[in-house]
Protein backbone atom coordinates (compact mmCIF):
# COMPACT_ATOMS: atom_id res chain seq x y z
CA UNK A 1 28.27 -6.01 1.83
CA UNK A 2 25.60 -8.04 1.62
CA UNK A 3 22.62 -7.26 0.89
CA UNK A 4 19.91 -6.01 3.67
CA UNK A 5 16.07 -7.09 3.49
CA UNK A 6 13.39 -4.38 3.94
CA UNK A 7 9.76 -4.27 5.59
CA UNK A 8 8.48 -3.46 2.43
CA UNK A 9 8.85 -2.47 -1.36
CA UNK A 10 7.38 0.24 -3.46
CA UNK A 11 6.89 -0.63 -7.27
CA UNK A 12 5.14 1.83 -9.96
CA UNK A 13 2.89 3.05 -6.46
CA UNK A 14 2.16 -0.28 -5.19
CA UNK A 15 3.34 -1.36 -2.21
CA UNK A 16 4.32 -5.22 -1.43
CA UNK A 17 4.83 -6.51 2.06
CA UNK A 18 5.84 -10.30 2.16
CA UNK A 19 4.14 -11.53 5.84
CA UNK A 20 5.47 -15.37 5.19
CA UNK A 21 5.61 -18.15 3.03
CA UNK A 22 3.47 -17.61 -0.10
CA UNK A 23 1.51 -14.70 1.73
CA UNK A 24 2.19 -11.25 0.52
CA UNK A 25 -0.31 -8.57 0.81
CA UNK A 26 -0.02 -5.70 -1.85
CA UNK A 27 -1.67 -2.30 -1.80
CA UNK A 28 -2.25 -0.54 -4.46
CA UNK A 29 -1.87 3.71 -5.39
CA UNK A 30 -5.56 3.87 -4.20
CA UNK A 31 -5.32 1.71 -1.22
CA UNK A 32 -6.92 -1.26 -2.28
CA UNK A 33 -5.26 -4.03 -0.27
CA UNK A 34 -5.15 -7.71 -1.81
CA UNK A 35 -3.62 -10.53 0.15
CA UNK A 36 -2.20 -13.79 -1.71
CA UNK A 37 -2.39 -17.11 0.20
CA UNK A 38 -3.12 -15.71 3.94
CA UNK A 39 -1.58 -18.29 6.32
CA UNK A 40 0.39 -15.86 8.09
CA UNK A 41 -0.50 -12.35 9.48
CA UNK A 42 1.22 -9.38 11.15
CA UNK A 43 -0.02 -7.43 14.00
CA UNK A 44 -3.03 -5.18 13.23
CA UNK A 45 -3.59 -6.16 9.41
CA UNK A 46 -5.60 -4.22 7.41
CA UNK A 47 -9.03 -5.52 6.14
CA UNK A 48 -8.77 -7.29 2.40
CA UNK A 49 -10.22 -6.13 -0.69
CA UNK A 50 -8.99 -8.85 -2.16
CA UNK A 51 -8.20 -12.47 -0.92
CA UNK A 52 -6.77 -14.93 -3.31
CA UNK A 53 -6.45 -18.62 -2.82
CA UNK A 54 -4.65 -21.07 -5.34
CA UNK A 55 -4.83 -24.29 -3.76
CA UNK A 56 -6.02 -26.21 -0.24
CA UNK A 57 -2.34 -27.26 1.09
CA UNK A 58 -1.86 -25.99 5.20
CA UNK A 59 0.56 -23.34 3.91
CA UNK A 60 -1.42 -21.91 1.19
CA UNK A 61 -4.71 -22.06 2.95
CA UNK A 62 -5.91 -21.80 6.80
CA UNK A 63 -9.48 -20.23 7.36
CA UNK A 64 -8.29 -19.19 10.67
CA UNK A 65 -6.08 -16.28 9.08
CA UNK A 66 -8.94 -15.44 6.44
CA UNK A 67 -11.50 -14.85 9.36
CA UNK A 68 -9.57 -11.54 10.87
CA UNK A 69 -8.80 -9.75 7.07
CA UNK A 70 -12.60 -10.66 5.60
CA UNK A 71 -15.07 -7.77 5.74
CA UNK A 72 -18.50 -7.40 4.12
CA UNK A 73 -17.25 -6.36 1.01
CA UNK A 74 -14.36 -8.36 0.50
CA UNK A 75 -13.94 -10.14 -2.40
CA UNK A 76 -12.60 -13.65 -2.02
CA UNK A 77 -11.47 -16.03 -5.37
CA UNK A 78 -10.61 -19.35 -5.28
CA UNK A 79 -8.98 -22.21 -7.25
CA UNK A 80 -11.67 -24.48 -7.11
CA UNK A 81 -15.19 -25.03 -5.60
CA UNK A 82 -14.40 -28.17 -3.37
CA UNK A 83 -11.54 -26.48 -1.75
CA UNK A 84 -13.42 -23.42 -0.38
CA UNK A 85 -14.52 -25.18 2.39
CA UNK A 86 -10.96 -25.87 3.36
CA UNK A 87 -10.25 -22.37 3.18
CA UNK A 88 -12.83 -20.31 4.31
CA UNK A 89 -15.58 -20.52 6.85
CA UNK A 90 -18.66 -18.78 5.08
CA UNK A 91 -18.63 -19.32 1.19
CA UNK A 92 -21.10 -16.67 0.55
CA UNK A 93 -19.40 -13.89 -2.32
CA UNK A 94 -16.62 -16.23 -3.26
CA UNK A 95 -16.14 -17.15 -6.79
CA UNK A 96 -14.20 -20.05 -8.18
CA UNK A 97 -11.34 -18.93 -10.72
CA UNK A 98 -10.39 -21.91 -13.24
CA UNK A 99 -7.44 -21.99 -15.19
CA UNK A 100 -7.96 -20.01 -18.34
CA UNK A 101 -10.97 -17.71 -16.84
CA UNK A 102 -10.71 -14.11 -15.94
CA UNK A 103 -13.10 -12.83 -13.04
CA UNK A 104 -13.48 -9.59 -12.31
CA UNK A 105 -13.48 -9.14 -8.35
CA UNK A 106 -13.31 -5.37 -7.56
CA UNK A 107 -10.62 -3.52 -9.51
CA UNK A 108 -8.52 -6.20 -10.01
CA UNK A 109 -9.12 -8.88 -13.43
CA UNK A 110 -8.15 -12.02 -12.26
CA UNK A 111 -7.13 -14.81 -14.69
CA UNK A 112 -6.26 -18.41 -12.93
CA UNK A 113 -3.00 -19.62 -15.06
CA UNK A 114 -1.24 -23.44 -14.73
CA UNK A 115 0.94 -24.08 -11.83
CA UNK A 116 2.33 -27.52 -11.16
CA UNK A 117 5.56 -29.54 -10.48
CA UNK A 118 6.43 -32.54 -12.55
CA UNK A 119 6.57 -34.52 -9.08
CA UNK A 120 5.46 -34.30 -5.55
CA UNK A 121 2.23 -32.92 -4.16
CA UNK A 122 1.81 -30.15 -6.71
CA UNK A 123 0.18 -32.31 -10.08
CA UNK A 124 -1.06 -30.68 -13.01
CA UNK A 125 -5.30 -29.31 -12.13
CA UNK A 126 -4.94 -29.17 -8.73
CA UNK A 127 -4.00 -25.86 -8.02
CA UNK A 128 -3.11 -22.77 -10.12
CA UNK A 129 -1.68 -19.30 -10.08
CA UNK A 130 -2.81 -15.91 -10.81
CA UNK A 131 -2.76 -12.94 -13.20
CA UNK A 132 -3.68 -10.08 -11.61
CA UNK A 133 -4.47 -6.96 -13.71
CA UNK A 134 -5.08 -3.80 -11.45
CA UNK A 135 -4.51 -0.13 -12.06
CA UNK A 136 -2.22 -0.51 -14.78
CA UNK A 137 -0.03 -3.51 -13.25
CA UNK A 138 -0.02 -6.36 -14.34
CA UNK A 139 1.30 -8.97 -11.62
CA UNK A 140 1.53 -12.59 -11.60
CA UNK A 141 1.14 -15.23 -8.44
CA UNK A 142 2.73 -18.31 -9.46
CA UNK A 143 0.91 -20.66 -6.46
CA UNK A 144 3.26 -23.08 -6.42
CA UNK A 145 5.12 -24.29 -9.42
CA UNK A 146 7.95 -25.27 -10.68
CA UNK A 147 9.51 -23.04 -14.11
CA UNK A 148 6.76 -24.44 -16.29
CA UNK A 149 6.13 -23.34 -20.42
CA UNK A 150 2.92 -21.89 -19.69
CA UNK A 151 4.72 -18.66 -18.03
CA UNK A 152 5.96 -17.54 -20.68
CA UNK A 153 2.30 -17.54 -22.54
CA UNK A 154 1.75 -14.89 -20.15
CA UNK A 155 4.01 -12.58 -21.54
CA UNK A 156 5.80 -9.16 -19.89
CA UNK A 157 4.64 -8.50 -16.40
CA UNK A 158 5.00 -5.64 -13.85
CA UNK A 159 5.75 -8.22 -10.86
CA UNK A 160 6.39 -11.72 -10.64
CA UNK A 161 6.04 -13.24 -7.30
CA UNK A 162 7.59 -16.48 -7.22
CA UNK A 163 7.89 -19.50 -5.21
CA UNK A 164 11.93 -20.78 -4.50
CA UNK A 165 11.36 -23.74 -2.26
CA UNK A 166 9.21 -26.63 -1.30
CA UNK A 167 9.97 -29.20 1.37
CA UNK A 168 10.93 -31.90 -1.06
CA UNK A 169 12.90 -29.84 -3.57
CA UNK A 170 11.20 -30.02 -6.54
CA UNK A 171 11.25 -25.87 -7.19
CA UNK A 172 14.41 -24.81 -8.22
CA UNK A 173 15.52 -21.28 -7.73
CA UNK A 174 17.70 -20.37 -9.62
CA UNK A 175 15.24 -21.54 -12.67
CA UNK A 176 12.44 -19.34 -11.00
CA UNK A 177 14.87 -16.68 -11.43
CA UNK A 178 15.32 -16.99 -14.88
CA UNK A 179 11.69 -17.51 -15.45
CA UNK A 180 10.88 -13.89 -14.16
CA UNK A 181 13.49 -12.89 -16.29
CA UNK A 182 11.90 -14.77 -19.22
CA UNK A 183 8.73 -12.80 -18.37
CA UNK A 184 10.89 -9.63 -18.11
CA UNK A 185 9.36 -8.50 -14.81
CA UNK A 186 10.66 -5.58 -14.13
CA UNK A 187 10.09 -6.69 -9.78
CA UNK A 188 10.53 -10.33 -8.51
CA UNK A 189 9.70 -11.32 -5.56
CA UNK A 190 10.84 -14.50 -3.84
CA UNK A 191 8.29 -16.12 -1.35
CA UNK A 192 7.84 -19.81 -0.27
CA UNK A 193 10.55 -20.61 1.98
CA UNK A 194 11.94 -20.29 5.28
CA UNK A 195 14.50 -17.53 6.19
CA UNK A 196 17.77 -18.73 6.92
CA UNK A 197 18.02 -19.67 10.91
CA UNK A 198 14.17 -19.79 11.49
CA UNK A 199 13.91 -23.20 13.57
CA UNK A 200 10.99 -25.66 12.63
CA UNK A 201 7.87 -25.09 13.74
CA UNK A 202 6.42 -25.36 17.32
CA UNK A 203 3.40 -27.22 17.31
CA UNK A 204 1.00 -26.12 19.62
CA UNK A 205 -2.63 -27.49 20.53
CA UNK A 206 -5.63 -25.82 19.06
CA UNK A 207 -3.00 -23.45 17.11
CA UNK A 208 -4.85 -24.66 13.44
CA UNK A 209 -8.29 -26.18 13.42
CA UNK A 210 -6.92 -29.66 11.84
CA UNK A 211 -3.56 -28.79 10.14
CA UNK A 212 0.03 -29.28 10.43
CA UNK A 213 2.62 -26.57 10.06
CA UNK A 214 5.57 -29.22 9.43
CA UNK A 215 4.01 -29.17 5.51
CA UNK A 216 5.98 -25.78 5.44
CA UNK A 217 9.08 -25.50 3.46
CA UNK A 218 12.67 -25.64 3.57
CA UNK A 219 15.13 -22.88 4.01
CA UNK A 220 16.29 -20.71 1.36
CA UNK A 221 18.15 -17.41 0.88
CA UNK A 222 16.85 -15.81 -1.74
CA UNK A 223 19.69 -12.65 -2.06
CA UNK A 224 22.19 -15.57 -3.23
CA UNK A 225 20.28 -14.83 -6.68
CA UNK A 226 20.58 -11.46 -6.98
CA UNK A 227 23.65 -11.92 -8.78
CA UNK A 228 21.63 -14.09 -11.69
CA UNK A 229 19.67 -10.25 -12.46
CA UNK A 230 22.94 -8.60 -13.12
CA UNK A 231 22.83 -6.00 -15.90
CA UNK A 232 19.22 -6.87 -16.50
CA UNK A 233 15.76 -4.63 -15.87
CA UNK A 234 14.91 -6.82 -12.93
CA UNK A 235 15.25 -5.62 -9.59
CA UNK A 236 15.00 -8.25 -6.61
CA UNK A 237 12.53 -7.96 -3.40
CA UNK A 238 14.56 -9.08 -0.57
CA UNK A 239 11.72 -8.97 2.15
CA UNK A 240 11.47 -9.44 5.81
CA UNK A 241 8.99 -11.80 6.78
CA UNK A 242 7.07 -9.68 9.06
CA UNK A 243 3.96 -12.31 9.76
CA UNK A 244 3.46 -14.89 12.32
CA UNK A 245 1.21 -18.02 12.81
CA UNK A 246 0.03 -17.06 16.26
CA UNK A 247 -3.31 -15.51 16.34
CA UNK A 248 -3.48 -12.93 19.17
């Protein structure tokens, strides 16, 4: 039987919801609610703690779905400086997170880590992932990346969430797969694709302020590597995509 995909997983407390693409929000034991990425939301989405941002690209970063999640005291980190303005509409409280630092936003440590392809849009400094370190977890936000040298610098994590397609093919799968089992996460989760039998995107006038959903990616099924974590301590997210780009 194959294998069926849920609303939502439940990992040492935490609780990971995957709302499209590279978005996933995560709440932790205590309710603090993080959101990776938003350029997708569900109906009725809670306020952010915590918004993280790796890099400007229309399906990584849309200000219209930071807007409804933002409160007073959310915290918001970012890649870089110049691309905050891409990403959000008032800068104020947002902190840059280079590659190497650690920022402490809230609960969570943050520490921006490499994340690149060796071709296509994603070159080396001009985007990154995240380490996030947060009630005892220690989960890592690739961006988007292909299997790179500098994950396994980063030792064992709790979760690795993990990109598995682009729209020109240069991330690899099955390789992501074995780099969360490199990193011996004991959860992966696939994001960054497009469920099987989704059609392309309708583009609609005045949907995005000035950017085009056909950057998305290309379909992928991520249970056909569930069979690659056989025997190991990894157990695979299959999640339902449960966001939308339509803002109601």
């Amino acid at each position: 039987m194959a294998p069926v995909a849920k609303e939502y997983i439940t990992h040492n407390g935490f609780k990971y919801e995957w709302l499209g693409q590279s978005t996933v929000r995560i709440t932790t034991p205590s309710g603090f609610v993080i959101y990776t990425d938003p350029v997708m939301l569900d109906e009725g989405a809670p306020e952010a703690g915590l918004i993280l941002i790796t890099h400007h690209h229309v399906d990584h970063c849309l200000p219209e779905f930071v807007t409804p999640i933002r409160g007073e005291g959310t915290k918001l980190g970012a890649f870089h400086d110049s691309y905050i303005k891409h990403c959000v509409q008032e800068i104020k409280g947002v902190r840059t997170i280079k590659v190497g630092q650690t920022v402490v936003l809230g609960p969570a440590s943050v520490t921006g880590v490499e994340a690149y392809a060796t071709r296509g849009f994603h070159m080396k400094g001009e985007g990154c992932g995240f380490l996030i370190e947060i009630e005892g977890q220690r989960i890592y936000f690739a961006g988007d990346t292909q299997r790179i040298s500098e994950m396994e610098a980063l030792g064992k994590v709790d979760v690795a969430i993990l990109p598995i397609a682009d729209n020109i093919y240069a991330i690899d799968a099955p390789e992501m797969a074995k780099a969360a089992l490199a990193m011996e996460a004991s959860l992966f989760i696939p994001v960054h694709f497009t469920p099987e039998g989704e059609g392309d995107p309708e583009i609609k006038e005045g949907e995005f302020f000035s950017k085009d959903p056909r950057f998305f990616t290309s379909p992928a099924d991520p249970a056909s590597l569930v069979p690659l974590f056989e025997g190991t301590v990894t157990v695979v997210a299959l999640l339902k995509k449960l966001g939308s780009r339509l803002i109601k």
